[in-house]
PDB file of N, CA and C in Angstrom:
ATOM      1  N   UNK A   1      21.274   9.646 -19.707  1.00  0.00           N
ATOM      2  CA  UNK A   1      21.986   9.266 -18.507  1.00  0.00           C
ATOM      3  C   UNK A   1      21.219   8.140 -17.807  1.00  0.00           C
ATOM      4  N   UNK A   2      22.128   6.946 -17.588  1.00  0.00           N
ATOM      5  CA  UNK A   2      21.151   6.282 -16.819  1.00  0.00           C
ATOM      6  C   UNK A   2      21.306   6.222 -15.401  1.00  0.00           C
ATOM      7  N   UNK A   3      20.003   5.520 -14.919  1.00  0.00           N
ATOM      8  CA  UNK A   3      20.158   5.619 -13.177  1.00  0.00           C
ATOM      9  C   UNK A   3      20.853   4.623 -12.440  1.00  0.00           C
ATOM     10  N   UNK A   4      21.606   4.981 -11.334  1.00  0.00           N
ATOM     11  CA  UNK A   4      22.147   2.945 -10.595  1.00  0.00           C
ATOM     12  C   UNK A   4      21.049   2.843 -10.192  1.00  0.00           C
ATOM     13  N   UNK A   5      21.369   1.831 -10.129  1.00  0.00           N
ATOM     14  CA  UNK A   5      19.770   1.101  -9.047  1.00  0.00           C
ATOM     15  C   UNK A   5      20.684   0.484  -8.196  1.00  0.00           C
ATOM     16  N   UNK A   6      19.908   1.459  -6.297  1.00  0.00           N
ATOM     17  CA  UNK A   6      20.438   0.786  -5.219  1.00  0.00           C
ATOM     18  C   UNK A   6      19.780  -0.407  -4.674  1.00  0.00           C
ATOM     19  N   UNK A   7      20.481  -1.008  -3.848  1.00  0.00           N
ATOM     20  CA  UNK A   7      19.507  -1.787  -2.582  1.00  0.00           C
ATOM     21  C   UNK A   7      18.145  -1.565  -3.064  1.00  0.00           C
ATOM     22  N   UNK A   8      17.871  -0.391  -2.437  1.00  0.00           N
ATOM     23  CA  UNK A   8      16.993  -0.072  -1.845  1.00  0.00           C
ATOM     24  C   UNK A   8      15.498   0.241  -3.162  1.00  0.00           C
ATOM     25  N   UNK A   9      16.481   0.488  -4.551  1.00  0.00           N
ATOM     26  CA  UNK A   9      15.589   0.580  -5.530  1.00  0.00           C
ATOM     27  C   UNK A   9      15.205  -1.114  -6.280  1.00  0.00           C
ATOM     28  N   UNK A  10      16.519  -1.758  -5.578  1.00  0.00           N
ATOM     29  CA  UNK A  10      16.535  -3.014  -6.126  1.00  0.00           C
ATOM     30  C   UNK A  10      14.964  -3.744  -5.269  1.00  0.00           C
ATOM     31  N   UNK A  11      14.969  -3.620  -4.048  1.00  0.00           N
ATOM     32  CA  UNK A  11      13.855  -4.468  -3.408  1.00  0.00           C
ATOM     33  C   UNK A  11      12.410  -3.236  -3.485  1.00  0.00           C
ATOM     34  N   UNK A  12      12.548  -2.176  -4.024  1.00  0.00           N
ATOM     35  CA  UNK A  12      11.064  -1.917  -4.120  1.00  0.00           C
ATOM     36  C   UNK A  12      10.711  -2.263  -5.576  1.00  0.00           C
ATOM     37  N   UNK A  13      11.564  -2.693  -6.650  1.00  0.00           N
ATOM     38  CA  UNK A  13      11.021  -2.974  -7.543  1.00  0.00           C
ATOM     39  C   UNK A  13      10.946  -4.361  -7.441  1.00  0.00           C
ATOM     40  N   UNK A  14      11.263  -5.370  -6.669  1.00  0.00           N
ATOM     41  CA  UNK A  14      11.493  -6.375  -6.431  1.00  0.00           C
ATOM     42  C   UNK A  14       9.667  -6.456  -5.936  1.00  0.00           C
ATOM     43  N   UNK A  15       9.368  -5.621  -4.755  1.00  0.00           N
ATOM     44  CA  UNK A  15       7.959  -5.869  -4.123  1.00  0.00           C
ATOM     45  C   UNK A  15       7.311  -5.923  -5.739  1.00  0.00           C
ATOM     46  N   UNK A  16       7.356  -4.685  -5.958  1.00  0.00           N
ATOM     47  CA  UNK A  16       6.159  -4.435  -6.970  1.00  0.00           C
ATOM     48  C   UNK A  16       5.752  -5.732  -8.215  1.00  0.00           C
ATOM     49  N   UNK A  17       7.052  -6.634  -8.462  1.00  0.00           N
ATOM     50  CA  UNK A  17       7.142  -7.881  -9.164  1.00  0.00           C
ATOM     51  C   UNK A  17       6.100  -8.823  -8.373  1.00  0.00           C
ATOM     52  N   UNK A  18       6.898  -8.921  -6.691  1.00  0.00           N
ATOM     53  CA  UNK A  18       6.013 -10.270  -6.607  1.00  0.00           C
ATOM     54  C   UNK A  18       4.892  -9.656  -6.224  1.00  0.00           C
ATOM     55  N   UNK A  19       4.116  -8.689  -5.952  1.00  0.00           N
ATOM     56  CA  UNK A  19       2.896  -8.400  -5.767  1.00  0.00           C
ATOM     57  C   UNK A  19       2.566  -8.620  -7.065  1.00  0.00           C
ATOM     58  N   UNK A  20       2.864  -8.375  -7.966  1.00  0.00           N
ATOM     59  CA  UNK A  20       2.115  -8.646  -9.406  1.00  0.00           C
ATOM     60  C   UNK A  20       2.020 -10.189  -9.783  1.00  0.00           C
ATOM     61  N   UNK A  21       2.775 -10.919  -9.234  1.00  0.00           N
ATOM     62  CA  UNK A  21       2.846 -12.430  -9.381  1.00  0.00           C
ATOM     63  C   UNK A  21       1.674 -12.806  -8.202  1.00  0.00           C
ATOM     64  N   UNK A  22       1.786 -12.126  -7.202  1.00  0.00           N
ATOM     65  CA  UNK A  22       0.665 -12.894  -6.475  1.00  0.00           C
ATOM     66  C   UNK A  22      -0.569 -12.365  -6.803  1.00  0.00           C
ATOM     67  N   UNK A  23      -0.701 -11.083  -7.581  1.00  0.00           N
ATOM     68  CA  UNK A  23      -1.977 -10.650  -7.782  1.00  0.00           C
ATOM     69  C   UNK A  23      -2.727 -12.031  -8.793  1.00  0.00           C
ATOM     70  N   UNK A  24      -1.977 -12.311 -10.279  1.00  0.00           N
ATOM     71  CA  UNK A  24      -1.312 -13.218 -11.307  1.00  0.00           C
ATOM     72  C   UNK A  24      -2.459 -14.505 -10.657  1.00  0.00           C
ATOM     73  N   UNK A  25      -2.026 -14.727  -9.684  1.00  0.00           N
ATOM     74  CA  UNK A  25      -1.609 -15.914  -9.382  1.00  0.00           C
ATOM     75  C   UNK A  25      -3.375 -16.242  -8.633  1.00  0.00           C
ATOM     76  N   UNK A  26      -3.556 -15.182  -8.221  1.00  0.00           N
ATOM     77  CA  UNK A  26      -4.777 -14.967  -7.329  1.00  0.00           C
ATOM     78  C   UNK A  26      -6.241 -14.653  -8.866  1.00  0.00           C
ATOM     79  N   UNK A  27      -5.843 -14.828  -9.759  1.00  0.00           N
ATOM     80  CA  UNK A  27      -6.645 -14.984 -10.813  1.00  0.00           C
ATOM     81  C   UNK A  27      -6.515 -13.321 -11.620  1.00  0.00           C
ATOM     82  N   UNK A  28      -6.425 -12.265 -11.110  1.00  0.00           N
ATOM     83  CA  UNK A  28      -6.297 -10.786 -11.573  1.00  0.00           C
ATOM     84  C   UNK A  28      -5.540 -11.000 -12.594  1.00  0.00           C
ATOM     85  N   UNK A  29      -5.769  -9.980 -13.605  1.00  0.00           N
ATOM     86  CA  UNK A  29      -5.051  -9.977 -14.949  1.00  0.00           C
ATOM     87  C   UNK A  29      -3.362  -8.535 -14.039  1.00  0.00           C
ATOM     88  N   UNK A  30      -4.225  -7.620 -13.385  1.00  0.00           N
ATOM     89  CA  UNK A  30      -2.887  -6.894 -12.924  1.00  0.00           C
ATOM     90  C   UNK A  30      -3.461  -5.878 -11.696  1.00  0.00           C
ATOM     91  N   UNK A  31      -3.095  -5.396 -11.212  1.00  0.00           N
ATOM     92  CA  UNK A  31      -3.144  -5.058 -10.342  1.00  0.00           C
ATOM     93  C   UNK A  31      -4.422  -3.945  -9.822  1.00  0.00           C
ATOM     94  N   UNK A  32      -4.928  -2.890 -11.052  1.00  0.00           N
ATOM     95  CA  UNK A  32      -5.696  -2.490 -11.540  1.00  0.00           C
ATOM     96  C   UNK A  32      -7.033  -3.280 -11.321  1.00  0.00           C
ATOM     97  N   UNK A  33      -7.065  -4.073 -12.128  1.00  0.00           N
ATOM     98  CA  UNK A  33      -8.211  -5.246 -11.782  1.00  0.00           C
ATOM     99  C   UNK A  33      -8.391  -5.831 -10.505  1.00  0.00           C
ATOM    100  N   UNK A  34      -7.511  -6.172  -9.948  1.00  0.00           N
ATOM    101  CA  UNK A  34      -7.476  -6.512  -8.353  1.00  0.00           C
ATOM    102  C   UNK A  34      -8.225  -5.184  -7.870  1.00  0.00           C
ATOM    103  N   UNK A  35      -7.887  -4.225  -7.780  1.00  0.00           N
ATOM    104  CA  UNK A  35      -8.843  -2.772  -6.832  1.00  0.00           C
ATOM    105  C   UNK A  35      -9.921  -2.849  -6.830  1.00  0.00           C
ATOM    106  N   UNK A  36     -10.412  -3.379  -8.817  1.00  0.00           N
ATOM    107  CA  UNK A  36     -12.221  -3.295  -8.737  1.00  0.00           C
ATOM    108  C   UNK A  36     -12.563  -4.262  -9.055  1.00  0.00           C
ATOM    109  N   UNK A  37     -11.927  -5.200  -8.212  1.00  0.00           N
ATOM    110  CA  UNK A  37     -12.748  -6.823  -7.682  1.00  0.00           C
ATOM    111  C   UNK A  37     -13.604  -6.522  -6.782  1.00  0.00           C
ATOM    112  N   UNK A  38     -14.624  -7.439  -6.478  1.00  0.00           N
ATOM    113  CA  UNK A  38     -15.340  -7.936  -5.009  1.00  0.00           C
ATOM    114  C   UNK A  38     -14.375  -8.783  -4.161  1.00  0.00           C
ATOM    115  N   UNK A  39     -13.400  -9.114  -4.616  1.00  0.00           N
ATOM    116  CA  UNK A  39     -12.396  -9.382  -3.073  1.00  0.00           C
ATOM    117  C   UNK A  39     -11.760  -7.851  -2.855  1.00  0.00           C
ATOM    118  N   UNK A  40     -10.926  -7.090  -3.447  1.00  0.00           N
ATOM    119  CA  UNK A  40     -10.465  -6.227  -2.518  1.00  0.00           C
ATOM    120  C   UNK A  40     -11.852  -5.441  -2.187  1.00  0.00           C
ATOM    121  N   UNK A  41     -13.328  -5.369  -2.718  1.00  0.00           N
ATOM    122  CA  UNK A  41     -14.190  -4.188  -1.839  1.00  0.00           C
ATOM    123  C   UNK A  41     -14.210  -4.918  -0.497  1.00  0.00           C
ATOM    124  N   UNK A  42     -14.366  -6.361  -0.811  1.00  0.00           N
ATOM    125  CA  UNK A  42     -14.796  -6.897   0.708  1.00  0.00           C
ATOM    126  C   UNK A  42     -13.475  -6.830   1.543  1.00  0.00           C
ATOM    127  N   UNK A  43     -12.391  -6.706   1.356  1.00  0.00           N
ATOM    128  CA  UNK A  43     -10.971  -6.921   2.098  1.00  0.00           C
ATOM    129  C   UNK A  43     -11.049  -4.975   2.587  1.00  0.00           C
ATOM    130  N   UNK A  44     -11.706  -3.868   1.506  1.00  0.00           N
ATOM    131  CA  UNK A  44     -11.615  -2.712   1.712  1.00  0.00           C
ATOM    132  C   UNK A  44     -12.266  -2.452   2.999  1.00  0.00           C
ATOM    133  N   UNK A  45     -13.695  -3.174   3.296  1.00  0.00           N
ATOM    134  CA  UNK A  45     -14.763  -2.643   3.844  1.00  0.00           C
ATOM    135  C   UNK A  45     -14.243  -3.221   5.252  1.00  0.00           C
ATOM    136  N   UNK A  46     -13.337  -4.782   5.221  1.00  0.00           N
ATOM    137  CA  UNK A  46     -13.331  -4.890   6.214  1.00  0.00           C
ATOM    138  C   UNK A  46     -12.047  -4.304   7.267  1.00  0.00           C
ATOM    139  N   UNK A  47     -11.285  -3.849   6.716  1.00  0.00           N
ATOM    140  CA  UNK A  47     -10.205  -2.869   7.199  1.00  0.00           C
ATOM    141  C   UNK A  47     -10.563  -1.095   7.713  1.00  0.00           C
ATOM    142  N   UNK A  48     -12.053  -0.965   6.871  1.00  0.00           N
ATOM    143  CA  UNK A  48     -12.264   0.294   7.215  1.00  0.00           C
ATOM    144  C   UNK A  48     -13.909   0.038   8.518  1.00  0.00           C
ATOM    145  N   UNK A  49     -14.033  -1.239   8.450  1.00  0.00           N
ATOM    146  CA  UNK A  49     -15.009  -1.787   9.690  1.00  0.00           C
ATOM    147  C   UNK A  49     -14.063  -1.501  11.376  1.00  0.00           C
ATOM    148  N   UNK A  50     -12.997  -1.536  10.932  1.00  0.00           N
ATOM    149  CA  UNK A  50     -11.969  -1.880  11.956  1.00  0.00           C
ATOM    150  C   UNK A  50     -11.768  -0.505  12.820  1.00  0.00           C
ATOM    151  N   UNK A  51     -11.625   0.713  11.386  1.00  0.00           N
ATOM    152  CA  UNK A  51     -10.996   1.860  11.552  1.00  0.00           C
ATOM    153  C   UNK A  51     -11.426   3.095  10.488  1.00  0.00           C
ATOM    154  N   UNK A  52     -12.320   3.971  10.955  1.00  0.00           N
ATOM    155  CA  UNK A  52     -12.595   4.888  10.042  1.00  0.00           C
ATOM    156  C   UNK A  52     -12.173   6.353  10.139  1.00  0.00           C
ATOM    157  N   UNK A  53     -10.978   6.091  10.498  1.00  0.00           N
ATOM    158  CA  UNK A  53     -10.644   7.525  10.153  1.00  0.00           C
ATOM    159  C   UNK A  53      -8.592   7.562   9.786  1.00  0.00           C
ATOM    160  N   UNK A  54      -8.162   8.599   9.044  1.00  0.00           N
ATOM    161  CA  UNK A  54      -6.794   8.400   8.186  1.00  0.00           C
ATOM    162  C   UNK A  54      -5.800   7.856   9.579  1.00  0.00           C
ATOM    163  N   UNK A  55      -5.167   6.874   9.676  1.00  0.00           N
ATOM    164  CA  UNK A  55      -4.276   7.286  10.988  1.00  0.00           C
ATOM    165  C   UNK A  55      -3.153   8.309  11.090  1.00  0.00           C
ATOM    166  N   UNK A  56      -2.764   8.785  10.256  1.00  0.00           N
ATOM    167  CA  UNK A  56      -1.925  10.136  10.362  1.00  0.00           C
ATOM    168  C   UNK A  56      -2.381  10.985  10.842  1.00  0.00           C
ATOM    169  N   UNK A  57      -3.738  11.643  10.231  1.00  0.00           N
ATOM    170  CA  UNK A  57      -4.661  13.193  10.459  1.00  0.00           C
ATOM    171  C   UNK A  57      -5.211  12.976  10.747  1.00  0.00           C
ATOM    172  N   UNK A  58      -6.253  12.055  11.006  1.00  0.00           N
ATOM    173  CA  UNK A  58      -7.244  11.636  12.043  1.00  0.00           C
ATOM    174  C   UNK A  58      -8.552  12.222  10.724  1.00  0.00           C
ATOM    175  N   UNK A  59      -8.221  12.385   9.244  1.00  0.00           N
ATOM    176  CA  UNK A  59      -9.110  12.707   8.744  1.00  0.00           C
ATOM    177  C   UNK A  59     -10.045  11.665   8.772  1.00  0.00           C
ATOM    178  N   UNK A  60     -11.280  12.253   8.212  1.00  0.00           N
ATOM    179  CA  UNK A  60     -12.593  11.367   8.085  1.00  0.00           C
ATOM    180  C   UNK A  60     -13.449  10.737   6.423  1.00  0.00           C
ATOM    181  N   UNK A  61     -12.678  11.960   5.536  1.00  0.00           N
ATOM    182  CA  UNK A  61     -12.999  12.318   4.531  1.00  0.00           C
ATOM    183  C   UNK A  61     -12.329  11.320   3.253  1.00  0.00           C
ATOM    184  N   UNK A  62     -12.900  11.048   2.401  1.00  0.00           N
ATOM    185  CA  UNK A  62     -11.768  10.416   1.063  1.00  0.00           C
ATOM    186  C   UNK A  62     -11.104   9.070   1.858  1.00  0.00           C
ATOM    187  N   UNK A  63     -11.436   8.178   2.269  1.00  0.00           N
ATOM    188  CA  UNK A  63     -10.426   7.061   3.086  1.00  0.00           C
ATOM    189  C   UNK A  63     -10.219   6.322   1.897  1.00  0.00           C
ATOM    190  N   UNK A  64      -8.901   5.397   2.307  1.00  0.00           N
ATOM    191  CA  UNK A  64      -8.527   4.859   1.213  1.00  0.00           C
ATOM    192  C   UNK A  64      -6.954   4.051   2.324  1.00  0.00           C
ATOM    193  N   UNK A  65      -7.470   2.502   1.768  1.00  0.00           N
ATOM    194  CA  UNK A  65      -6.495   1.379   2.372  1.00  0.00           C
ATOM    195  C   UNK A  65      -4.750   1.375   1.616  1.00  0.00           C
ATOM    196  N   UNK A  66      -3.959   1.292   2.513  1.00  0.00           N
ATOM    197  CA  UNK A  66      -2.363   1.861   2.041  1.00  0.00           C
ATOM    198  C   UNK A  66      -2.049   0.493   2.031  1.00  0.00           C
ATOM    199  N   UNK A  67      -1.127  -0.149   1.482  1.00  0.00           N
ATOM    200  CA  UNK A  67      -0.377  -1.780   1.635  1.00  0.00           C
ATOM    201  C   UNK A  67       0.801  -1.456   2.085  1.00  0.00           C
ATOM    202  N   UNK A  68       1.215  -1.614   3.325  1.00  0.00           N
ATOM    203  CA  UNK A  68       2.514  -1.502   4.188  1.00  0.00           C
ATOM    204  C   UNK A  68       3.457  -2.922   3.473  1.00  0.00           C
ATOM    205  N   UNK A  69       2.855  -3.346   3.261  1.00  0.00           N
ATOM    206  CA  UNK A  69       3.618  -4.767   2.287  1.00  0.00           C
ATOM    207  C   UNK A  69       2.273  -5.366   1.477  1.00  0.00           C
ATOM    208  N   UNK A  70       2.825  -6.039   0.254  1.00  0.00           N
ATOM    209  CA  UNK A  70       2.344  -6.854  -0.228  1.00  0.00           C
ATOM    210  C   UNK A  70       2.783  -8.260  -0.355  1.00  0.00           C
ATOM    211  N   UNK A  71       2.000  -8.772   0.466  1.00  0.00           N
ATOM    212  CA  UNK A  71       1.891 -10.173   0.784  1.00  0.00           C
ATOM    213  C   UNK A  71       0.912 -11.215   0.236  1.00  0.00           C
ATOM    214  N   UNK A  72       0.971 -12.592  -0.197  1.00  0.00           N
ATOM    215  CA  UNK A  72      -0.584 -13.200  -0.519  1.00  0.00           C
ATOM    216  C   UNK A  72      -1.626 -13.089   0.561  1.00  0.00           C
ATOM    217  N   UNK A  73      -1.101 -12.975   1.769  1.00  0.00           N
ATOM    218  CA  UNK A  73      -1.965 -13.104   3.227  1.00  0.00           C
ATOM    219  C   UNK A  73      -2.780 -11.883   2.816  1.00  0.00           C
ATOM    220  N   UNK A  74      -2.471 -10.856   2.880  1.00  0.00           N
ATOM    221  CA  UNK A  74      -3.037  -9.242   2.885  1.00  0.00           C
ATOM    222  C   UNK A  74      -3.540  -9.570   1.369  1.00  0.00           C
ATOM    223  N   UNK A  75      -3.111  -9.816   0.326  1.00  0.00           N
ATOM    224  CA  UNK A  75      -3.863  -9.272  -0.782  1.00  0.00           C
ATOM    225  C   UNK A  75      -5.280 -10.609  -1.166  1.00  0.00           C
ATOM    226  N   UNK A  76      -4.618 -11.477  -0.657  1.00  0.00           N
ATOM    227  CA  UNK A  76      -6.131 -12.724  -0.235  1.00  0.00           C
ATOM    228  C   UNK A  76      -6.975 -11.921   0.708  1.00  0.00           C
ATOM    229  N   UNK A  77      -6.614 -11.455   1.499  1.00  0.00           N
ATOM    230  CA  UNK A  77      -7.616 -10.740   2.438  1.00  0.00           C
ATOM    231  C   UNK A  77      -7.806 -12.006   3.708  1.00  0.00           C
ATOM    232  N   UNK A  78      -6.844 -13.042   3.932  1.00  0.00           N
ATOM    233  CA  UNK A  78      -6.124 -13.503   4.998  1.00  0.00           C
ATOM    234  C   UNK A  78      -6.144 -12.878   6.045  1.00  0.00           C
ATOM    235  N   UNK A  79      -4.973 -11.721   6.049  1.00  0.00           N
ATOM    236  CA  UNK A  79      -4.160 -11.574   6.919  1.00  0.00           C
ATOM    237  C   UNK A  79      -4.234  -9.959   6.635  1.00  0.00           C
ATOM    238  N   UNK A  80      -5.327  -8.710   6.849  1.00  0.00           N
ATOM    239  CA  UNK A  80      -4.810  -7.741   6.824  1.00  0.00           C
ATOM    240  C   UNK A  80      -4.500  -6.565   7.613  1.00  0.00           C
ATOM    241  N   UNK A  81      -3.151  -7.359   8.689  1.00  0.00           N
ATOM    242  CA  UNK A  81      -2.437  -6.227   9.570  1.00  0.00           C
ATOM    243  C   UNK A  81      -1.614  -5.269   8.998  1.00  0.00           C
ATOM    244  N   UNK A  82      -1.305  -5.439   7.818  1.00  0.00           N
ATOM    245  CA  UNK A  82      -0.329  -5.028   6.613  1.00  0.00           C
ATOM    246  C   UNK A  82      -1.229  -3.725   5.716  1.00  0.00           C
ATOM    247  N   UNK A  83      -2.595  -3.483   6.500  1.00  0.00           N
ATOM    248  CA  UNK A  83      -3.161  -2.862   5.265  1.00  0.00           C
ATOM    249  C   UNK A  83      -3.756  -1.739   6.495  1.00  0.00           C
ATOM    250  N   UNK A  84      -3.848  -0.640   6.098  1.00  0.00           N
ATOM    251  CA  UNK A  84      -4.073   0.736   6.859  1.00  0.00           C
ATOM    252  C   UNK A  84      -4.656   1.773   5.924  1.00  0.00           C
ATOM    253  N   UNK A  85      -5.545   2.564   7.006  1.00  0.00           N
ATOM    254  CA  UNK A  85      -6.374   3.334   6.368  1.00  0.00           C
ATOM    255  C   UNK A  85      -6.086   4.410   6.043  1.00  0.00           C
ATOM    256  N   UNK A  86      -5.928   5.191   5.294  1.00  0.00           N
ATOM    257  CA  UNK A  86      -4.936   6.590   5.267  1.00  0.00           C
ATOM    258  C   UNK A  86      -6.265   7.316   4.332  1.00  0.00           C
ATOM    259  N   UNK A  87      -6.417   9.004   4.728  1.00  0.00           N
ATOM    260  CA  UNK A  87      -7.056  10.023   3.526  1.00  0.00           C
ATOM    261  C   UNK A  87      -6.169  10.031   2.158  1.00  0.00           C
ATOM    262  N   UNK A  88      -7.162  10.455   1.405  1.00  0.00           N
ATOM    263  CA  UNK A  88      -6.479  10.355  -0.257  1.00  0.00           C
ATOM    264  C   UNK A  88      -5.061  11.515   0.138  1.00  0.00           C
ATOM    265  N   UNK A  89      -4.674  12.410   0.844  1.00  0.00           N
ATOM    266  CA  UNK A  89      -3.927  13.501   0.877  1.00  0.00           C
ATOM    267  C   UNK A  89      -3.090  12.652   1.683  1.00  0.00           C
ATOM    268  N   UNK A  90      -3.008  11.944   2.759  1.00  0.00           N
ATOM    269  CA  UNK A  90      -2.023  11.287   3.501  1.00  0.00           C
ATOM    270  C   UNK A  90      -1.594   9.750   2.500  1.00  0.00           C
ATOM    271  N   UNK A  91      -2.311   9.653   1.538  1.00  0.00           N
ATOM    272  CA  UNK A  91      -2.148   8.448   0.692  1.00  0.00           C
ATOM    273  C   UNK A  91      -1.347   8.578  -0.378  1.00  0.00           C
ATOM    274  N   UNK A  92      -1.786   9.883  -0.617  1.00  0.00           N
ATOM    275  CA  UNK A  92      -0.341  10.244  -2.049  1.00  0.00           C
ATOM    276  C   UNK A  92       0.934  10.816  -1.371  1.00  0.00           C
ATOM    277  N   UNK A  93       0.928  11.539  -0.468  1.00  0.00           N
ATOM    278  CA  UNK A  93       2.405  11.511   0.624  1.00  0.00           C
ATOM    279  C   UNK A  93       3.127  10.700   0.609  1.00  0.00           C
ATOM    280  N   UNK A  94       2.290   9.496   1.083  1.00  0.00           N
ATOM    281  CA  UNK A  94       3.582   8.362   1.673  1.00  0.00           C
ATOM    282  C   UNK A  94       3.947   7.689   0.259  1.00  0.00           C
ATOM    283  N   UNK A  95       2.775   7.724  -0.792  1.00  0.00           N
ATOM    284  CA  UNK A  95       3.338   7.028  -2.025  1.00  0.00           C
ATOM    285  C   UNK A  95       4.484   7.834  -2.481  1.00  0.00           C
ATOM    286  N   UNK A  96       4.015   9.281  -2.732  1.00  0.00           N
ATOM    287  CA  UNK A  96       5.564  10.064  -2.630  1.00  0.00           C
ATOM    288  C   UNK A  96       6.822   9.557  -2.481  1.00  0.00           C
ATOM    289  N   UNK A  97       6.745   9.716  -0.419  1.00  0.00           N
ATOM    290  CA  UNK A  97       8.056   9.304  -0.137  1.00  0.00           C
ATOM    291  C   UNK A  97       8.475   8.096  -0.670  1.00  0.00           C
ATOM    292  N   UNK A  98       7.722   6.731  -1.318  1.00  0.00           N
ATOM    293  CA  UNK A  98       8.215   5.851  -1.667  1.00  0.00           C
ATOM    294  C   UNK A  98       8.573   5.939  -3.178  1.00  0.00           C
ATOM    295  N   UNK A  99       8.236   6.557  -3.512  1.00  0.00           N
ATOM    296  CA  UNK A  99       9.109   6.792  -5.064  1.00  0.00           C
ATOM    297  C   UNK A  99       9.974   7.785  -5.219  1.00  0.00           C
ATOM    298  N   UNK A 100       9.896   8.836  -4.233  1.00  0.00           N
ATOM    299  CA  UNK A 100      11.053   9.467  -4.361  1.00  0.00           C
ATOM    300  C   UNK A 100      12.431   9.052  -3.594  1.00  0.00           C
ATOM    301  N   UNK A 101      12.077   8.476  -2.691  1.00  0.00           N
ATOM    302  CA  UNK A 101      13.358   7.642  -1.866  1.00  0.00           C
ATOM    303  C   UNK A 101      13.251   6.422  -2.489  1.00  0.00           C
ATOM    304  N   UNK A 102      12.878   5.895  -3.191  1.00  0.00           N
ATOM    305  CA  UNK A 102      13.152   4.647  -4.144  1.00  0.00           C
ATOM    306  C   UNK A 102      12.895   3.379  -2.578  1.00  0.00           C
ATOM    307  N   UNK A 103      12.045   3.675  -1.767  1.00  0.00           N
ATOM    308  CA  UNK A 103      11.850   3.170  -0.645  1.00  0.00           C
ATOM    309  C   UNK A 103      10.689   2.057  -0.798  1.00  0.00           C
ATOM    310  N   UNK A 104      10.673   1.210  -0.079  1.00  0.00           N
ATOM    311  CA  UNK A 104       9.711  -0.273   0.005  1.00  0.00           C
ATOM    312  C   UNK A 104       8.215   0.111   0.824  1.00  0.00           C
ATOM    313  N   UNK A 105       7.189   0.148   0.470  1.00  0.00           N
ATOM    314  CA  UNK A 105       6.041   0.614   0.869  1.00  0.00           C
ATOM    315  C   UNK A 105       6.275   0.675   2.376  1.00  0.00           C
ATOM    316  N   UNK A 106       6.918  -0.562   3.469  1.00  0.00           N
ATOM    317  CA  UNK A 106       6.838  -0.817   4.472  1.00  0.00           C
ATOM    318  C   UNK A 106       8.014   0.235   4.545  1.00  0.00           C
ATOM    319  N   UNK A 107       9.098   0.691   4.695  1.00  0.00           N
ATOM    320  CA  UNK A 107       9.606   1.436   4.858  1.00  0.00           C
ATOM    321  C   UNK A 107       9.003   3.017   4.880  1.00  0.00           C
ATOM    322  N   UNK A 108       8.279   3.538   3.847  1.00  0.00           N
ATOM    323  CA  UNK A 108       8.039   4.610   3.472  1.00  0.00           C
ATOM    324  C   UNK A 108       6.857   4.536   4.303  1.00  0.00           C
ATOM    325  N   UNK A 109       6.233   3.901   4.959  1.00  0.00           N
ATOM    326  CA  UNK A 109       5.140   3.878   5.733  1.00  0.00           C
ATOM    327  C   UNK A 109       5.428   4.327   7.026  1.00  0.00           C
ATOM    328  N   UNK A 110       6.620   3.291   7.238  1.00  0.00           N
ATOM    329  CA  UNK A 110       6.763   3.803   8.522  1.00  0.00           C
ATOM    330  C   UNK A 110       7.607   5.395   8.536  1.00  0.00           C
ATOM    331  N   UNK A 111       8.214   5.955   7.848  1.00  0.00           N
ATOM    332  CA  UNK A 111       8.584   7.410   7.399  1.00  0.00           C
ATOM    333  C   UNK A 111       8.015   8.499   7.342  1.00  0.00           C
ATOM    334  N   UNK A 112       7.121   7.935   6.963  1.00  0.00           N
ATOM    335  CA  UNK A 112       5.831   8.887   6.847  1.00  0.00           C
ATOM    336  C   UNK A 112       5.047   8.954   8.436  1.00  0.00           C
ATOM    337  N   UNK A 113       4.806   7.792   8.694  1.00  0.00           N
ATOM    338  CA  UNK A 113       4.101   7.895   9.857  1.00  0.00           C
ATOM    339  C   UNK A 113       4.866   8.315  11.213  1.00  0.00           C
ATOM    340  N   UNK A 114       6.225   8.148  11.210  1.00  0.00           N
ATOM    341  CA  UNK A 114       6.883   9.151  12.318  1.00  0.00           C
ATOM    342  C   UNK A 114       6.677  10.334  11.787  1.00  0.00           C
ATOM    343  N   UNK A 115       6.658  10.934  10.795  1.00  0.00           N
ATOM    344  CA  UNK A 115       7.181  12.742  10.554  1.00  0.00           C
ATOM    345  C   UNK A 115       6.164  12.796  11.128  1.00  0.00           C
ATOM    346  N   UNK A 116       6.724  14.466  11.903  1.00  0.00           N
ATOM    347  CA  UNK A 116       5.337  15.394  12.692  1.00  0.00           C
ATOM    348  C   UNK A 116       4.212  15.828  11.617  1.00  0.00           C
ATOM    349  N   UNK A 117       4.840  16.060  10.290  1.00  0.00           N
ATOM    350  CA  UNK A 117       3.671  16.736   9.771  1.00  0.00           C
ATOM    351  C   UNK A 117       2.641  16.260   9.613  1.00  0.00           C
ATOM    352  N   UNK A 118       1.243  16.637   9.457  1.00  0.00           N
ATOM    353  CA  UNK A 118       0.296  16.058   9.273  1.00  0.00           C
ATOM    354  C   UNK A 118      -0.492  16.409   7.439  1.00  0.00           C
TER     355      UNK A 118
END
């Protein structure tokens, strides 16, 4: 059986393309390689200089930077208002909601970050 692809599955697979073109483009073979560069540790360290603790749970533990969009600004390490600190447990949540609602990181971010639960 196959799946439709909505809107909404159409532009999160759409992100995940051009983030891979700008990763591409930014010298990374894929996206993988981009994580354990010395640009994203230094783009990591300086987002968690900003803010050390999950903003959902206020955890302290396991931190780890979420991409509300992928942009060249944010993944150059430009521009990163787009990038937030979340615990590994509030980090696989919102990735969740974005693959199970076939939802755009920036969407599923903000979804996540209204629900009460913590």
């Amino acid at each position: 059986m196959r799946k439709k692809k909505t809107a909404l599955g159409k532009s999160r697979i759409s992100q995940y393309s051009n983030r891979n073109k700008v990763i591409r483009a930014l010298g990374f073979i894929n996206y993988h390689h981009y994580l354990e560069s010395n640009l994203w540790k230094e783009i990591r360290a300086r987002v968690l200089a900003q803010n050390r603790v999950c903003l959902k749970c206020g955890g302290e533990k396991y931190l780890q930077i979420h991409h509300k969009k992928y942009t060249k600004a944010n993944l150059s390490g430009k521009d990163i208002k787009n990038l937030i600190v979340l615990c590994k447990k509030c980090h696989r949540k919102v990735t969740r909601i974005e693959n199970l609602g076939q939802l755009t990181a920036m969407r599923a971010t903000t979804k996540f970050l209204a629900s009460k639960n913590k």
